[in-house]
PDB file of N, CA and C in Angstrom:
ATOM      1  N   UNK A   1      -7.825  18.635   6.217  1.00  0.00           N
ATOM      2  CA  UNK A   1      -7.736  18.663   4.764  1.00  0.00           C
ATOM      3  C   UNK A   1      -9.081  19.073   4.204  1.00  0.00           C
ATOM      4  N   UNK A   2      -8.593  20.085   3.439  1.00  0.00           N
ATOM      5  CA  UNK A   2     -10.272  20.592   2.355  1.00  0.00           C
ATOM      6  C   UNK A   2     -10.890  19.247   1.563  1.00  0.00           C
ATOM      7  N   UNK A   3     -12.325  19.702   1.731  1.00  0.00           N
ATOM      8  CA  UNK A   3     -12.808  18.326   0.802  1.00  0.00           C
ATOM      9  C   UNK A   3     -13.011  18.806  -0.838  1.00  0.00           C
ATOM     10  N   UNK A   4     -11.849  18.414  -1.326  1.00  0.00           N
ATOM     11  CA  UNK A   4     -11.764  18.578  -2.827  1.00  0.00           C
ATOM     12  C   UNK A   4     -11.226  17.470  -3.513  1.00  0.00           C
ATOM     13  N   UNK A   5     -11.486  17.138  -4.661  1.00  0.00           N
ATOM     14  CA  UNK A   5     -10.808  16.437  -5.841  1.00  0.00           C
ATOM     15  C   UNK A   5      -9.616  16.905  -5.998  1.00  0.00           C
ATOM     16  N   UNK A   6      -8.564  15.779  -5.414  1.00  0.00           N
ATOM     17  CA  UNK A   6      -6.938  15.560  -5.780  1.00  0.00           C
ATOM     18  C   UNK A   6      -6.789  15.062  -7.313  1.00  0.00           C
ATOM     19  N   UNK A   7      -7.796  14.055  -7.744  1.00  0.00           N
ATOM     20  CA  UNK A   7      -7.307  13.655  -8.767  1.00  0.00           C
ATOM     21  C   UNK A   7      -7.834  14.291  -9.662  1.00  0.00           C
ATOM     22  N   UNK A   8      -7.109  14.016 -10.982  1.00  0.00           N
ATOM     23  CA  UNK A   8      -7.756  14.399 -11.939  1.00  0.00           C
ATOM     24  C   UNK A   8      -7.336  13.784 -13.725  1.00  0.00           C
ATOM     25  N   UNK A   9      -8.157  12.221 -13.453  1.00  0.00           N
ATOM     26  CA  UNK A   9      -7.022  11.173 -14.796  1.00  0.00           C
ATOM     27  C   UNK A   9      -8.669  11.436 -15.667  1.00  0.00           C
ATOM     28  N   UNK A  10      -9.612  11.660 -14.922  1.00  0.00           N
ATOM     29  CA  UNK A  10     -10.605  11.593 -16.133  1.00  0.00           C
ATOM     30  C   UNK A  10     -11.455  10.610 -16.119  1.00  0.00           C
ATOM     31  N   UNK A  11     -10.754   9.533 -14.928  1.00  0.00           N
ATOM     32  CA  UNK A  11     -11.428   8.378 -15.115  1.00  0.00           C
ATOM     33  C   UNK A  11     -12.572   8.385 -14.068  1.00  0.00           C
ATOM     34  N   UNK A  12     -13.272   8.551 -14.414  1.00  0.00           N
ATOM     35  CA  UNK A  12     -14.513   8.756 -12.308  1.00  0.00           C
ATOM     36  C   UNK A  12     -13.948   7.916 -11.396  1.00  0.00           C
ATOM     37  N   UNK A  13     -14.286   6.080 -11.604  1.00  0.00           N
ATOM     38  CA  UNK A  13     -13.519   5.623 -10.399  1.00  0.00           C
ATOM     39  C   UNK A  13     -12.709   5.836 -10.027  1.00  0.00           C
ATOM     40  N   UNK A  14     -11.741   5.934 -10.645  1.00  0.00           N
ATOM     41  CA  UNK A  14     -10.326   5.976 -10.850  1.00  0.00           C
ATOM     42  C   UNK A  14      -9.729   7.321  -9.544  1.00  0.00           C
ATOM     43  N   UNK A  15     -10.513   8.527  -9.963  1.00  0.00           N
ATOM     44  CA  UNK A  15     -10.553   9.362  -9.584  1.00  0.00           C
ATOM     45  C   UNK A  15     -10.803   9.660  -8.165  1.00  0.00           C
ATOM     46  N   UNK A  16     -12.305   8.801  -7.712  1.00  0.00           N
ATOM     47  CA  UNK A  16     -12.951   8.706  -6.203  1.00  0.00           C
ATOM     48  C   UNK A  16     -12.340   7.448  -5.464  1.00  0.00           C
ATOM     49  N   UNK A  17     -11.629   6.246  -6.298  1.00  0.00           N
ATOM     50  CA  UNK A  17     -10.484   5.461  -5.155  1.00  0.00           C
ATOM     51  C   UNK A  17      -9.114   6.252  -4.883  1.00  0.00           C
ATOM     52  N   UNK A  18      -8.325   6.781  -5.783  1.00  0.00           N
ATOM     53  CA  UNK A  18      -7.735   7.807  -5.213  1.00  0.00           C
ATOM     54  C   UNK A  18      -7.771   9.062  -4.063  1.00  0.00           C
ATOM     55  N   UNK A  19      -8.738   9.859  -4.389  1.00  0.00           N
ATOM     56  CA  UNK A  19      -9.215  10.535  -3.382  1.00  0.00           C
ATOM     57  C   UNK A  19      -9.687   9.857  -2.036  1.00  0.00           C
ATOM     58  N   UNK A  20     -10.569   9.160  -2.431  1.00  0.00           N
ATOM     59  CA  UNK A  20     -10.780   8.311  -0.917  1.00  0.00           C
ATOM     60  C   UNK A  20      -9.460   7.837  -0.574  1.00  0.00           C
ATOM     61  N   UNK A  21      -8.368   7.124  -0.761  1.00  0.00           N
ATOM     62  CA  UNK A  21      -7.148   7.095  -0.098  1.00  0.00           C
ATOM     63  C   UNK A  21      -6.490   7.546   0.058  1.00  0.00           C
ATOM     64  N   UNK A  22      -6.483   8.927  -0.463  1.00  0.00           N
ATOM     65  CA  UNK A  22      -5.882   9.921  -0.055  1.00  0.00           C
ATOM     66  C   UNK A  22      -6.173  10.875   1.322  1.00  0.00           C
ATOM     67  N   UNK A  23      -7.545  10.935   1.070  1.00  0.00           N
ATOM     68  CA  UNK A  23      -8.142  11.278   2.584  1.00  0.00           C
ATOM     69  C   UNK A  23      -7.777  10.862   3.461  1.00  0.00           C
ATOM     70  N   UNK A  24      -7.939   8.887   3.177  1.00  0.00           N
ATOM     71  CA  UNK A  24      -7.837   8.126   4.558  1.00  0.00           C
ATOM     72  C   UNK A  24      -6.192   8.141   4.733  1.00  0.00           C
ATOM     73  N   UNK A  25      -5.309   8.367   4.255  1.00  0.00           N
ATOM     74  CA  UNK A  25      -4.117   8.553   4.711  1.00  0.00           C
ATOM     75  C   UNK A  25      -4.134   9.454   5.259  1.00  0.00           C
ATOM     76  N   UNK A  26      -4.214  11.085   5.267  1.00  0.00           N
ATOM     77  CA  UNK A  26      -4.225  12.492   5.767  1.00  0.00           C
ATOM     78  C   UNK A  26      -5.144  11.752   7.096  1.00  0.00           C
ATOM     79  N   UNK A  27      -6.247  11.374   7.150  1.00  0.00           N
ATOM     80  CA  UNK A  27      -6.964  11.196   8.611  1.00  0.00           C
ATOM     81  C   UNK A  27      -6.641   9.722   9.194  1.00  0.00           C
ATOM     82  N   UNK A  28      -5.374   8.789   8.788  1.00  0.00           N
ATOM     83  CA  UNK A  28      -5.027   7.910  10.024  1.00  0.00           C
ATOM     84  C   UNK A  28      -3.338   8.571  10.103  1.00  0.00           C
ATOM     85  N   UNK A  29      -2.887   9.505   9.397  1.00  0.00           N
ATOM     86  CA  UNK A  29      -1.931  10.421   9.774  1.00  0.00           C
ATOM     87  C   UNK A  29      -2.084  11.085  10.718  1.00  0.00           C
ATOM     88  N   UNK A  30      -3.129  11.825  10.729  1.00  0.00           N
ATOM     89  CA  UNK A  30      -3.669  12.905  11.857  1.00  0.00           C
ATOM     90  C   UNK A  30      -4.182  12.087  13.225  1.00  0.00           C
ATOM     91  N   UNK A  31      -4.318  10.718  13.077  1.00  0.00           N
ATOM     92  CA  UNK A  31      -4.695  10.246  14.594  1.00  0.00           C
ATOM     93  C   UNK A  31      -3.397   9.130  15.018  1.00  0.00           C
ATOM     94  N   UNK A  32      -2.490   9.344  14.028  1.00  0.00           N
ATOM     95  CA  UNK A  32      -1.267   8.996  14.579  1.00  0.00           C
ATOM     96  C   UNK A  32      -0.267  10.000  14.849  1.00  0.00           C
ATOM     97  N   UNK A  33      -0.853  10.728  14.494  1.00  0.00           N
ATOM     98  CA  UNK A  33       0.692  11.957  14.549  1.00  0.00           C
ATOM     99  C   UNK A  33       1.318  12.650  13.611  1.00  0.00           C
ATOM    100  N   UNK A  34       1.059  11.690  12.351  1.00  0.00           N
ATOM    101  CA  UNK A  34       2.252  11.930  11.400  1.00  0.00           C
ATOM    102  C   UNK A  34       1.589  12.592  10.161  1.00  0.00           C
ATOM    103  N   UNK A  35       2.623  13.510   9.128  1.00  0.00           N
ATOM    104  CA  UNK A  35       1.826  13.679   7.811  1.00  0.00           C
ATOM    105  C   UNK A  35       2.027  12.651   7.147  1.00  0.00           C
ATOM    106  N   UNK A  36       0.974  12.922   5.987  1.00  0.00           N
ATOM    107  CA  UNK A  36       0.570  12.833   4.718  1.00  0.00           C
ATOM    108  C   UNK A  36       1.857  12.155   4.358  1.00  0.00           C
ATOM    109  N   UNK A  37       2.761  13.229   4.148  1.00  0.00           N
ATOM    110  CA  UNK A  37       4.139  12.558   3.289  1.00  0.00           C
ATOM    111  C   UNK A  37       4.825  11.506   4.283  1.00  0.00           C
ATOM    112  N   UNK A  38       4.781  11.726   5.353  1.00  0.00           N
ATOM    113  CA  UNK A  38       5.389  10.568   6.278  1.00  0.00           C
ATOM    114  C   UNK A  38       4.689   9.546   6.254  1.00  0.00           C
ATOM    115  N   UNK A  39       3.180   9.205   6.292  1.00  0.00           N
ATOM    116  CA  UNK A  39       2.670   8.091   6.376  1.00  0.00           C
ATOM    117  C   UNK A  39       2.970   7.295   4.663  1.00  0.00           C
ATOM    118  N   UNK A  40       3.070   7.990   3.756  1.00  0.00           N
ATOM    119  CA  UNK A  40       3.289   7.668   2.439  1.00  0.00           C
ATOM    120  C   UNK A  40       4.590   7.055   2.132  1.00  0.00           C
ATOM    121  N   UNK A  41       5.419   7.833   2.733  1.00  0.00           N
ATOM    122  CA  UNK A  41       6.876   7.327   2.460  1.00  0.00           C
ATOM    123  C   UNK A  41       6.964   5.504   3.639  1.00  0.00           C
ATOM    124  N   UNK A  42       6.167   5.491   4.747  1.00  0.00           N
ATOM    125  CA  UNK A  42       6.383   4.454   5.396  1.00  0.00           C
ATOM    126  C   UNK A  42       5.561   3.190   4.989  1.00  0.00           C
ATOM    127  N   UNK A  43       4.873   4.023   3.658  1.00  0.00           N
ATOM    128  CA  UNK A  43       3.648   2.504   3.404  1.00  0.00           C
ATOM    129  C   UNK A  43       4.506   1.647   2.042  1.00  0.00           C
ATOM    130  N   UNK A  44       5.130   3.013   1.160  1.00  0.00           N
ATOM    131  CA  UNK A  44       5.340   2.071  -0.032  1.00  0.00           C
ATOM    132  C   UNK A  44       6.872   2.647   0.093  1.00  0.00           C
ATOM    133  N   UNK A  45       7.599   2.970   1.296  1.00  0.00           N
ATOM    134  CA  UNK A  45       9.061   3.018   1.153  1.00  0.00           C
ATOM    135  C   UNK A  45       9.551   1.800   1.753  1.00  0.00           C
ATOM    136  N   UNK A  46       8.627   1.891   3.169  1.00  0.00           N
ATOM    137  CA  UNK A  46       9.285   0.510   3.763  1.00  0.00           C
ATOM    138  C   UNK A  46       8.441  -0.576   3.995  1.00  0.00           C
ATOM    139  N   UNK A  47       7.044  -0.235   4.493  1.00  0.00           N
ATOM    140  CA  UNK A  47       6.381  -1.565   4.585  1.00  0.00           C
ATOM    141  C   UNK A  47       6.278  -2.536   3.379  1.00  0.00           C
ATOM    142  N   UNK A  48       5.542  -1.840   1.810  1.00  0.00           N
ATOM    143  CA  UNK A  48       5.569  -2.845   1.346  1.00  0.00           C
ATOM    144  C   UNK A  48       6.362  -3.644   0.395  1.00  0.00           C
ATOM    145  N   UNK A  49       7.727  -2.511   0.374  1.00  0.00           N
ATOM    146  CA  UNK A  49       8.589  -3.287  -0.439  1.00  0.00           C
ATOM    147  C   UNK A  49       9.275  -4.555   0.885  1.00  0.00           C
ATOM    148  N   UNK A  50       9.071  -3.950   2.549  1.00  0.00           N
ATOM    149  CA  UNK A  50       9.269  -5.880   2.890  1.00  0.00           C
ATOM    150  C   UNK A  50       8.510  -6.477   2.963  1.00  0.00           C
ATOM    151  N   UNK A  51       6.933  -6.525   2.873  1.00  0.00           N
ATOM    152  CA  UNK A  51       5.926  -7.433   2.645  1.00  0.00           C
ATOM    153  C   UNK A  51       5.815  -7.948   1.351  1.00  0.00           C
ATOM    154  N   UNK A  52       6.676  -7.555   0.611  1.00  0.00           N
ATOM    155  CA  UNK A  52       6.750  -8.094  -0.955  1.00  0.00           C
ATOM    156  C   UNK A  52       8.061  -8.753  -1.013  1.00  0.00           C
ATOM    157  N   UNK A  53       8.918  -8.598  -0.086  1.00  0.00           N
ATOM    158  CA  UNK A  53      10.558  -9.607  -0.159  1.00  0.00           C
ATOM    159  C   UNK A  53       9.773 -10.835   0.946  1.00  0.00           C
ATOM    160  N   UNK A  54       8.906 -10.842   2.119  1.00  0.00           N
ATOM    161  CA  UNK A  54       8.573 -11.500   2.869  1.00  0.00           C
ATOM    162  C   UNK A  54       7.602 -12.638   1.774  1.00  0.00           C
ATOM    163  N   UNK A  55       6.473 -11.967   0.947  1.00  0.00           N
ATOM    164  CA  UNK A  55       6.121 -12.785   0.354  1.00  0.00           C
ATOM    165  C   UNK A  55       6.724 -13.543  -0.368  1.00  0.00           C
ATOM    166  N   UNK A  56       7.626 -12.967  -1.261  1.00  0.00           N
ATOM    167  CA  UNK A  56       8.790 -13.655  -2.125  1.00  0.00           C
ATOM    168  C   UNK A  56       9.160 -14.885  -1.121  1.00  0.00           C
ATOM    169  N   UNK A  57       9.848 -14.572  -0.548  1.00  0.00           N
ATOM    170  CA  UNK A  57      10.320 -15.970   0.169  1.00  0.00           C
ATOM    171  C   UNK A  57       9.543 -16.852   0.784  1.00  0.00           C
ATOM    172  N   UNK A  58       8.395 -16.660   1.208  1.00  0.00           N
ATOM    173  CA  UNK A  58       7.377 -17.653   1.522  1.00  0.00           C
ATOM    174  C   UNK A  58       7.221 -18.783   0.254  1.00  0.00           C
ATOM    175  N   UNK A  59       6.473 -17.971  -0.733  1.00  0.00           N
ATOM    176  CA  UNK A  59       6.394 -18.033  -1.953  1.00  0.00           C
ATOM    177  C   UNK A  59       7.423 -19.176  -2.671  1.00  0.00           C
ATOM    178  N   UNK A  60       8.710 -18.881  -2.575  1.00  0.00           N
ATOM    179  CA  UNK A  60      10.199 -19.746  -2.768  1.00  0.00           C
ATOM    180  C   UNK A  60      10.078 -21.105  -1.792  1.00  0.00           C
ATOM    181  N   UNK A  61       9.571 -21.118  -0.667  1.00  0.00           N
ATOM    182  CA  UNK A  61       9.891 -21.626   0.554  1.00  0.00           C
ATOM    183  C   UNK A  61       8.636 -22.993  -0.075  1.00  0.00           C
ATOM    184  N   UNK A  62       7.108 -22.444  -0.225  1.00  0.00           N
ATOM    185  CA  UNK A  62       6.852 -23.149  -0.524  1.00  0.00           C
ATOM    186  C   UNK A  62       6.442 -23.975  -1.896  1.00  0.00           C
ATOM    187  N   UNK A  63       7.264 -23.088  -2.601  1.00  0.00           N
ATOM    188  CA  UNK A  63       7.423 -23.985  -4.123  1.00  0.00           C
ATOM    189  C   UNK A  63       8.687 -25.080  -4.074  1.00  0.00           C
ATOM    190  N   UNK A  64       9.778 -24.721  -2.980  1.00  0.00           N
ATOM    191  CA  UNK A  64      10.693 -25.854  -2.512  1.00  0.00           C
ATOM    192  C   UNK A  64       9.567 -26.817  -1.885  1.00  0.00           C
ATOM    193  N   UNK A  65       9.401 -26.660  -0.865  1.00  0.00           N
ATOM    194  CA  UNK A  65       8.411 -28.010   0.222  1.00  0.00           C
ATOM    195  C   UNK A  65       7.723 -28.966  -1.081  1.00  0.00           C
ATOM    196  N   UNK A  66       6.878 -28.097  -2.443  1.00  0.00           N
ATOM    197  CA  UNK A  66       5.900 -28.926  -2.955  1.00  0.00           C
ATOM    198  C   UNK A  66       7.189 -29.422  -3.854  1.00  0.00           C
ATOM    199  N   UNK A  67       7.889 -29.339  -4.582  1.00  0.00           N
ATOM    200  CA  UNK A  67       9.038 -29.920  -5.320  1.00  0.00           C
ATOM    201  C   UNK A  67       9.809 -30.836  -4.407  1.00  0.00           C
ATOM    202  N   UNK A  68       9.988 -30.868  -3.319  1.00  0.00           N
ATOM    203  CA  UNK A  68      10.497 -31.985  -2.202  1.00  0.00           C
ATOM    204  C   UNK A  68       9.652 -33.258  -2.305  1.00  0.00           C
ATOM    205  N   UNK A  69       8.353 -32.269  -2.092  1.00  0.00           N
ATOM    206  CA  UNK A  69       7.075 -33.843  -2.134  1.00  0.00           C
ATOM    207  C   UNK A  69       7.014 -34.150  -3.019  1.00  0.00           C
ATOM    208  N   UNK A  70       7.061 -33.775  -4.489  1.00  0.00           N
ATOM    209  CA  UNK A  70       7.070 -34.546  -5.879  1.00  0.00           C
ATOM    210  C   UNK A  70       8.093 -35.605  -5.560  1.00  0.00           C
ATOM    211  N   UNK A  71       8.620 -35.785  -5.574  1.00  0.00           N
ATOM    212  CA  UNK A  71      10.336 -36.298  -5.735  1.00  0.00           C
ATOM    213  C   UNK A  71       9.925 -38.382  -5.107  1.00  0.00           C
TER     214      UNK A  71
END
């Protein structure tokens, strides 16, 4: 990947945390195998919408346990 500015909101940080994760996706793509769009679709298609149902239920699990111990 060319080293250029992907973003462009205007905001500087804004701008260089984007780009920097954009890079680092394209280069732990490239030492896994996979593109850009594949590593993207597997971070926020599948990992973290179940690390966000996994938290949910932890989350549930232990707002039951502390409402048990009130009681």
């Amino acid at each position: 990947m060319e080293d250029r500015n992907l973003a462009n909101s205007g905001i500087e940080w804004i701008d260089y945390i984007f780009n920097f994760c954009v890079r680092l996706l394209y280069d732990v793509g490239g030492h896994i195998g996979i593109t850009y769009e594949e590593i993207n679709v597997w971070l926020f298609v599948v990992i973290w919408p179940l690390l966000s149902l996994i938290m949910f239920a932890e989350i549930v699990r232990l707002r039951l346990k502390i409402s048990d111990q009130n009681k």
